[in-house]
Protein backbone atom coordinates (compact mmCIF):
# COMPACT_ATOMS: atom_id res chain seq x y z
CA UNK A 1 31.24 -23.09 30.91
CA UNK A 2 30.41 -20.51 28.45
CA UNK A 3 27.19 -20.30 27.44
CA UNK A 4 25.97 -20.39 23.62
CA UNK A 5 23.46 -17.46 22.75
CA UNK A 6 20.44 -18.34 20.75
CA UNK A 7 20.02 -16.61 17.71
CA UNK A 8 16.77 -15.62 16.30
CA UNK A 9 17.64 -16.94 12.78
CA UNK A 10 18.51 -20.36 14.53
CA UNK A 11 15.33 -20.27 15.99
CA UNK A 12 13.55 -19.76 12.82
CA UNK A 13 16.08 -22.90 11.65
CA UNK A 14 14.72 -24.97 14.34
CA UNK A 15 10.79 -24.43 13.66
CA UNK A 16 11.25 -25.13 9.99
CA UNK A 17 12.95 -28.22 10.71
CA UNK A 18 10.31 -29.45 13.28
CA UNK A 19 7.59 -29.21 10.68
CA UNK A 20 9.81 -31.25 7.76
CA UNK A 21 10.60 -33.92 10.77
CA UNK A 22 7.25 -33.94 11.45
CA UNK A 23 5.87 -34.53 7.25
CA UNK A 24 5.05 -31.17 6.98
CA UNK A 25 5.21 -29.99 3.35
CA UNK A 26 7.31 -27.24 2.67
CA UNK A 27 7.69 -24.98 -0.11
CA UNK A 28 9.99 -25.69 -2.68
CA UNK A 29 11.20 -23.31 -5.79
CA UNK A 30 12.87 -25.82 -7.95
CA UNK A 31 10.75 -25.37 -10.97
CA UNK A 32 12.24 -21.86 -11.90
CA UNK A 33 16.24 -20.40 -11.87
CA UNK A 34 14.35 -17.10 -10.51
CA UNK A 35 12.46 -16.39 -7.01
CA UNK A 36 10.31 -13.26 -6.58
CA UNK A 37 10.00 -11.68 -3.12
CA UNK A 38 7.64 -9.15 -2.08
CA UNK A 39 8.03 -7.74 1.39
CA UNK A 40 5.99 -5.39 3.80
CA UNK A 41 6.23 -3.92 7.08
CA UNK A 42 4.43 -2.63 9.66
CA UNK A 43 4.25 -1.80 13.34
CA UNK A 44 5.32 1.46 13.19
CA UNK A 45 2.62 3.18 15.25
CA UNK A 46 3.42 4.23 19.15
CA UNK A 47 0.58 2.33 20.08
CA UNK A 48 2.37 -0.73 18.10
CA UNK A 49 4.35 -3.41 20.90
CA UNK A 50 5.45 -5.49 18.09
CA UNK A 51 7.04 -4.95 14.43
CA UNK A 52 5.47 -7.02 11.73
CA UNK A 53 7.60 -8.42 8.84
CA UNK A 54 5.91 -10.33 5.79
CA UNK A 55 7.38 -11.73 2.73
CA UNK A 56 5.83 -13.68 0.09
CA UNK A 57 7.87 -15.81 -2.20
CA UNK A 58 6.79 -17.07 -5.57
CA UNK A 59 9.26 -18.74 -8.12
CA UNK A 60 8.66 -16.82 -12.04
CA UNK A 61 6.06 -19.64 -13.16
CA UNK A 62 3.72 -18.97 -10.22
CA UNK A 63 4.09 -15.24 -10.67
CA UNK A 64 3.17 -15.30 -14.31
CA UNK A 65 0.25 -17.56 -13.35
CA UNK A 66 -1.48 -15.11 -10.51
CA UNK A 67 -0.63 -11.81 -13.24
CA UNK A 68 -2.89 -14.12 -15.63
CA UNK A 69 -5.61 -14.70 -12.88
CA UNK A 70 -5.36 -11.24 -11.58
CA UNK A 71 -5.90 -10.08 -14.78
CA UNK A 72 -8.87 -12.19 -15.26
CA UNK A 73 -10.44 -11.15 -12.37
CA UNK A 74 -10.08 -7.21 -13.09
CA UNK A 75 -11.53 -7.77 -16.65
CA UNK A 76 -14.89 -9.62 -14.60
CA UNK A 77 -14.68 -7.11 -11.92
CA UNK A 78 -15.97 -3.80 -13.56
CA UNK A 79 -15.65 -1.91 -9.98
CA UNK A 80 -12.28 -2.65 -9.88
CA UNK A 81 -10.91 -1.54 -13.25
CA UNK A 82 -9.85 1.80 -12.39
CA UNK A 83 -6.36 1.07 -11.25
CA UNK A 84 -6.59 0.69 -7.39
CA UNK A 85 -5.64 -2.26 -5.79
CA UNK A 86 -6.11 -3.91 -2.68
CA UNK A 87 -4.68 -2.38 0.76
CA UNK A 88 -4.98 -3.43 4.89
CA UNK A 89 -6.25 -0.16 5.57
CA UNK A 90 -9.01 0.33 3.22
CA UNK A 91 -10.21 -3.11 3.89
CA UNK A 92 -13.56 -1.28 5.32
CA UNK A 93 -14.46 -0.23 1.24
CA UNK A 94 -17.42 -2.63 0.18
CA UNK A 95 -15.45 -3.74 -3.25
CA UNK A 96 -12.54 -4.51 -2.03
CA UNK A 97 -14.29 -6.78 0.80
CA UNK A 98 -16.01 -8.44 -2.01
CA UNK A 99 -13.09 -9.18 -4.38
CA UNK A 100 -11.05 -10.67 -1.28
CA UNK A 101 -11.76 -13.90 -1.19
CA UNK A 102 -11.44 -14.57 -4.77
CA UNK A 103 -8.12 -12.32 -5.12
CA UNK A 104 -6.41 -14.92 -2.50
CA UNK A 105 -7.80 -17.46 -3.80
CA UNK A 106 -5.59 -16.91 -6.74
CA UNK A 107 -2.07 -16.90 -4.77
CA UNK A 108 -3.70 -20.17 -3.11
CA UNK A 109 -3.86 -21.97 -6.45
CA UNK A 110 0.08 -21.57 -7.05
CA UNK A 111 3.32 -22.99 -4.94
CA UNK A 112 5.03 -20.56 -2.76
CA UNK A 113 4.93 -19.25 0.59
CA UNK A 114 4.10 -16.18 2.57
CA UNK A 115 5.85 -15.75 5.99
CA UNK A 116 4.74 -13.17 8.65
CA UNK A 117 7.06 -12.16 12.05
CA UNK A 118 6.38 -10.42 14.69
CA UNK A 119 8.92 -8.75 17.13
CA UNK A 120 8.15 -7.61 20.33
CA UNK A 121 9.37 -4.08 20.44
CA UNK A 122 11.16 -5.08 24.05
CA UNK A 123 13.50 -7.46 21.98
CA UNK A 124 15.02 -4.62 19.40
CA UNK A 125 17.92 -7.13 19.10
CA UNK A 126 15.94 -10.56 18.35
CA UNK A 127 18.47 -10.41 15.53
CA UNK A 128 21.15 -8.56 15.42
CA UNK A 129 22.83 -6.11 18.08
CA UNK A 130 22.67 -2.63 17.20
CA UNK A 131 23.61 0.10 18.90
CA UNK A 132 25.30 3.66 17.90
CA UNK A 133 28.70 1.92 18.65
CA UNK A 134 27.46 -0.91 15.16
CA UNK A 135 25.88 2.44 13.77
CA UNK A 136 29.24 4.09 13.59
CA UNK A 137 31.14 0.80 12.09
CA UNK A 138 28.59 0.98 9.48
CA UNK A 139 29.04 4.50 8.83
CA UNK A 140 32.99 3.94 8.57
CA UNK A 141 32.41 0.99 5.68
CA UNK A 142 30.73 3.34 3.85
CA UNK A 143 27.40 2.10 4.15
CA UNK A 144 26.02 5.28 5.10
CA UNK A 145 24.71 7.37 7.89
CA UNK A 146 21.10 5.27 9.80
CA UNK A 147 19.70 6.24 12.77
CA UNK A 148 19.74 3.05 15.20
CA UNK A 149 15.95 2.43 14.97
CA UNK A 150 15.85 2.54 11.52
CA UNK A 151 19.12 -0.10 11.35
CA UNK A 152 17.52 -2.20 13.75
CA UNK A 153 14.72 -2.40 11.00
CA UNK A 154 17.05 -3.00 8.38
CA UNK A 155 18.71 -5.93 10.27
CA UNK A 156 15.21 -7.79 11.16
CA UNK A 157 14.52 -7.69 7.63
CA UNK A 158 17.60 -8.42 5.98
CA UNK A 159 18.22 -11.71 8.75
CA UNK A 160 14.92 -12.89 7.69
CA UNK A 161 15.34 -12.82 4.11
CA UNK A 162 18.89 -14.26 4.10
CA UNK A 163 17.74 -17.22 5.92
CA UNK A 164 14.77 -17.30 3.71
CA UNK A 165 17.42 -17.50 0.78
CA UNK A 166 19.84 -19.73 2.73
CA UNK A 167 16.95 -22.43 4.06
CA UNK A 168 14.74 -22.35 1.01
CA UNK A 169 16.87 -21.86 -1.97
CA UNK A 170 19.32 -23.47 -4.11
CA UNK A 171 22.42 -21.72 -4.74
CA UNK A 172 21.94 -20.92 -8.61
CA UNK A 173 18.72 -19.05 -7.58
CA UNK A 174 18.47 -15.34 -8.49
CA UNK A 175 16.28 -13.28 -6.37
CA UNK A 176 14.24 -9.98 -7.15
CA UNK A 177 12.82 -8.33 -4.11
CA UNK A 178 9.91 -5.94 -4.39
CA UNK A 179 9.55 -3.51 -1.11
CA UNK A 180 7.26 -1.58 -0.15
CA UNK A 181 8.01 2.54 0.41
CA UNK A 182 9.63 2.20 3.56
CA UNK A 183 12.69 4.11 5.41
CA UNK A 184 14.67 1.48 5.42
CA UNK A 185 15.04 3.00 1.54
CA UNK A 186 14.75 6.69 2.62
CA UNK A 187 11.10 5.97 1.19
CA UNK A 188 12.49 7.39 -1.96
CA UNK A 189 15.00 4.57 -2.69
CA UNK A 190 18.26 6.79 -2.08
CA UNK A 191 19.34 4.50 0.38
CA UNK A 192 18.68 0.70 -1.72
CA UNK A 193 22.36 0.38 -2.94
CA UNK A 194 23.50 0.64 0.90
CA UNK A 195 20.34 -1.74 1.73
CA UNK A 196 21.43 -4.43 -0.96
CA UNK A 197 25.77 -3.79 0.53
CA UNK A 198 24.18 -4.81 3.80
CA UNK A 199 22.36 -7.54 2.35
CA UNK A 200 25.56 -9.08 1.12
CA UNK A 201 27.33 -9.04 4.54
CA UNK A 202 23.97 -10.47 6.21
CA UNK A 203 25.34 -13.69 3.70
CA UNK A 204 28.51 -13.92 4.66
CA UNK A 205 27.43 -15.10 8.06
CA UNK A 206 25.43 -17.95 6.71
CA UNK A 207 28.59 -19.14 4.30
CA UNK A 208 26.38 -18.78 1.27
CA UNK A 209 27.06 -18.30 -2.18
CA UNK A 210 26.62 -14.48 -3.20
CA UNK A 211 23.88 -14.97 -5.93
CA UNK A 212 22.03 -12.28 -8.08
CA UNK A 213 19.82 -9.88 -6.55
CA UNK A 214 17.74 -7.20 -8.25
CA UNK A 215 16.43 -4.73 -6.34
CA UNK A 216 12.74 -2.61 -7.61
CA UNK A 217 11.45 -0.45 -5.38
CA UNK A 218 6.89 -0.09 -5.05
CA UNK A 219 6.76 1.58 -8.26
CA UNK A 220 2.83 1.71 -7.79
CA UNK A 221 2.22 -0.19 -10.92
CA UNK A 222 -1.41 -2.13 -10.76
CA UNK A 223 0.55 -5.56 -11.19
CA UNK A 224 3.13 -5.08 -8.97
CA UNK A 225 1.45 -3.83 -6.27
CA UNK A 226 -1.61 -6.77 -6.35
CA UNK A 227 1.46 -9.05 -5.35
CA UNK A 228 2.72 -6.57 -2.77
CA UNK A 229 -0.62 -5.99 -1.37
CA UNK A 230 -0.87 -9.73 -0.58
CA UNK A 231 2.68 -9.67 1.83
CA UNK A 232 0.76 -5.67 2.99
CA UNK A 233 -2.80 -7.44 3.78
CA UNK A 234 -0.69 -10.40 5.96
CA UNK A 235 1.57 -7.79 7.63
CA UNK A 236 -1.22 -5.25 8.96
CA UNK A 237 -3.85 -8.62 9.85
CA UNK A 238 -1.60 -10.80 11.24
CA UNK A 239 -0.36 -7.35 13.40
CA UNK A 240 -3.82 -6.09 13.90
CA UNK A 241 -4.74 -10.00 15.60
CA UNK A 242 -2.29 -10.30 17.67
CA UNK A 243 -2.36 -7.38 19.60
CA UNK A 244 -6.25 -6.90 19.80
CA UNK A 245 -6.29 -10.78 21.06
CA UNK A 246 -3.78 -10.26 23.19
CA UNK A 247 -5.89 -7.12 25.02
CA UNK A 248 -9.45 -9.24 24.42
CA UNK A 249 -10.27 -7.00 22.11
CA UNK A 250 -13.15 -7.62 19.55
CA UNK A 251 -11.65 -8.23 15.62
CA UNK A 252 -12.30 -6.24 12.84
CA UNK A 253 -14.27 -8.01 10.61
CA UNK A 254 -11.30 -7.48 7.49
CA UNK A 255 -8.69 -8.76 10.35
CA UNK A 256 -10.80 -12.29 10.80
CA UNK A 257 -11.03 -12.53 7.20
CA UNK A 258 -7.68 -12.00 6.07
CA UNK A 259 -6.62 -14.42 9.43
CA UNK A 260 -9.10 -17.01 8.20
CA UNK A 261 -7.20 -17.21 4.78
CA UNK A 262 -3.83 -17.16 6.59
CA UNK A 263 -4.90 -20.10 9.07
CA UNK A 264 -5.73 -22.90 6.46
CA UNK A 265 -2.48 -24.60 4.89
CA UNK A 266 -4.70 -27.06 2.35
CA UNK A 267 -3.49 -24.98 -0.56
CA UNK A 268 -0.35 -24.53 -2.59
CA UNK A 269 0.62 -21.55 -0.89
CA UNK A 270 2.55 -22.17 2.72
CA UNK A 271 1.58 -19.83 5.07
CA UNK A 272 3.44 -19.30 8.61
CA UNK A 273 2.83 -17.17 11.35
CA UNK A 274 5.76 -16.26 14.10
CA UNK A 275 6.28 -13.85 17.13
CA UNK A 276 10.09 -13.56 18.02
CA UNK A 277 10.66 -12.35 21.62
CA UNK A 278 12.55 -12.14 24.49
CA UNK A 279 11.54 -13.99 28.13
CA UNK A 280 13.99 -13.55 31.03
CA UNK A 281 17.18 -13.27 28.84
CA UNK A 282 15.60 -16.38 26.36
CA UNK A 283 14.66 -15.86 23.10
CA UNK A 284 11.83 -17.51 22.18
CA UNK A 285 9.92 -18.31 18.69
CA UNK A 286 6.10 -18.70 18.53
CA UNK A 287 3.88 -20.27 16.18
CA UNK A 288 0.56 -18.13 16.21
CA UNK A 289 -1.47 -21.44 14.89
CA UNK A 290 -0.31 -24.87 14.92
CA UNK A 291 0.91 -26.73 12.34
């Protein structure tokens, strides 16, 4: 008998469709013809044993909403009106602590979703195989020249938004995706039009639709990057939790704060933390909290 190989995206199929059969509310993104995504990464440190993915999708109406808050809340804040904006790794500066709470309590008050994913750096193919012999293939469609780790990247991020797209959306959706600097892009966004090519084949295997996509890379602009630092705060805390739990050791105060927000679903905003990896040749998909 042959034997049927799990996929990671039909894992992430499966735990979706637990929660709906079990009355969990999920997101929906029916009230706009256009879905914003913001995505982040991290993981990238040797002392890193996972990869951390987060996107955070918000139809146009609940983006224009949080630009009105955030704007609010820079005019009140008179600390924070000299363009900076709020980052995982300068979550020890006093203002920023401060304004925290009531900057995600903003995306909290609007429909959407924000979905974090761990890999465990042991299962580099949760996804997608890639070796140099798929590096070279990719090469030869013209897709450019990526080093394997760097494709391996590209295909955990890539599978996760086009089943994010094919679960979540409806087929007349258009999409524009914010990243963050990354080298998936070259960090200089050389390399998007080959990202975006390779997008469009990640759909083909899911039968869907090919619908608009418009690409902008961080451009750094105090709006933009207020979303982006809300996918950047989940990626580095959700990161940062895991592993220190998983040796014992203590929290950083930022990483139970940001963790606390993450763990309560009472709100408009879905959150959902995952770790993909491998266990004796299974692939396996955990929930960090329950839901």
């Amino acid at each position: 008998m042959m034997r049927i190989q799990i996929t990671g995206i039909d894992l992430l199929r499966e735990f979706f469709q637990s929660l709906k059969s079990k009355g969990f509310e999920l997101p929906s993104f029916q009230r706009s013809s256009e879905v914003i995504v913001f995505s982040d990464y991290a993981g990238e440190r040797n002392e890193d044993s996972y990869k951390s993915y987060s996107f955070l999708i918000l139809d146009k109406l609940s983006s224009l909403e949080v630009c009105h808050k955030i704007i609010e809340l820079r005019e009140t804040e008179r600390e924070w009106k000299d363009g900076s904006f709020i980052e995982y790794k300068k979550m020890g500066d006093k203002v920023r602590s401060r304004i925290l709470p009531r900057f995600l309590k903003i995306f909290d008050d609007v429909e959407g979703m924000i979905l974090t994913v761990l890999i465990d750096k042991k299962s580099p193919d949760y996804f997608t195989r890639v070796t140099h012999k798929e590096a070279k293939k990719i090469e030869e469609l013209g897709l450019g020249r990526w080093k394997v780790h760097i494709l391996r990247k590209i295909s955990d991020v890539l599978s996760i938004l086009s089943f994010l797209e094919k679960y979540f959306l409806d087929e007349k959706t258009s999409i524009i995706w914010y990243s963050d600097r990354d080298d998936i892009f070259g960090a200089h966004q050389t390399k998007s039009v080959e990202t975006l090519e390779m997008l469009s084949k990640f759909r083909q295997v899911f039968e869907a639709k090919q619908k608009p996509l418009k690409y902008i890379f961080d451009n750094h602009l105090i709006l933009n990057s207020d979303f982006l630092a809300v996918a950047d705060l989940a990626c580095g805390g959700v990161l940062e939790y895991y592993q220190r739990t998983q040796k014992k050791v203590p929290l950083k105060e930022s990483t139970e704060q940001i963790m606390g927000w993450l763990s309560s679903n009472n709100s408009k905003l879905k959150k959902f933390m995952l770790v993909g990896q491998v266990e004796e040749s299974n692939k396996q998909l955990i929930a960090i909290i329950n839901y």
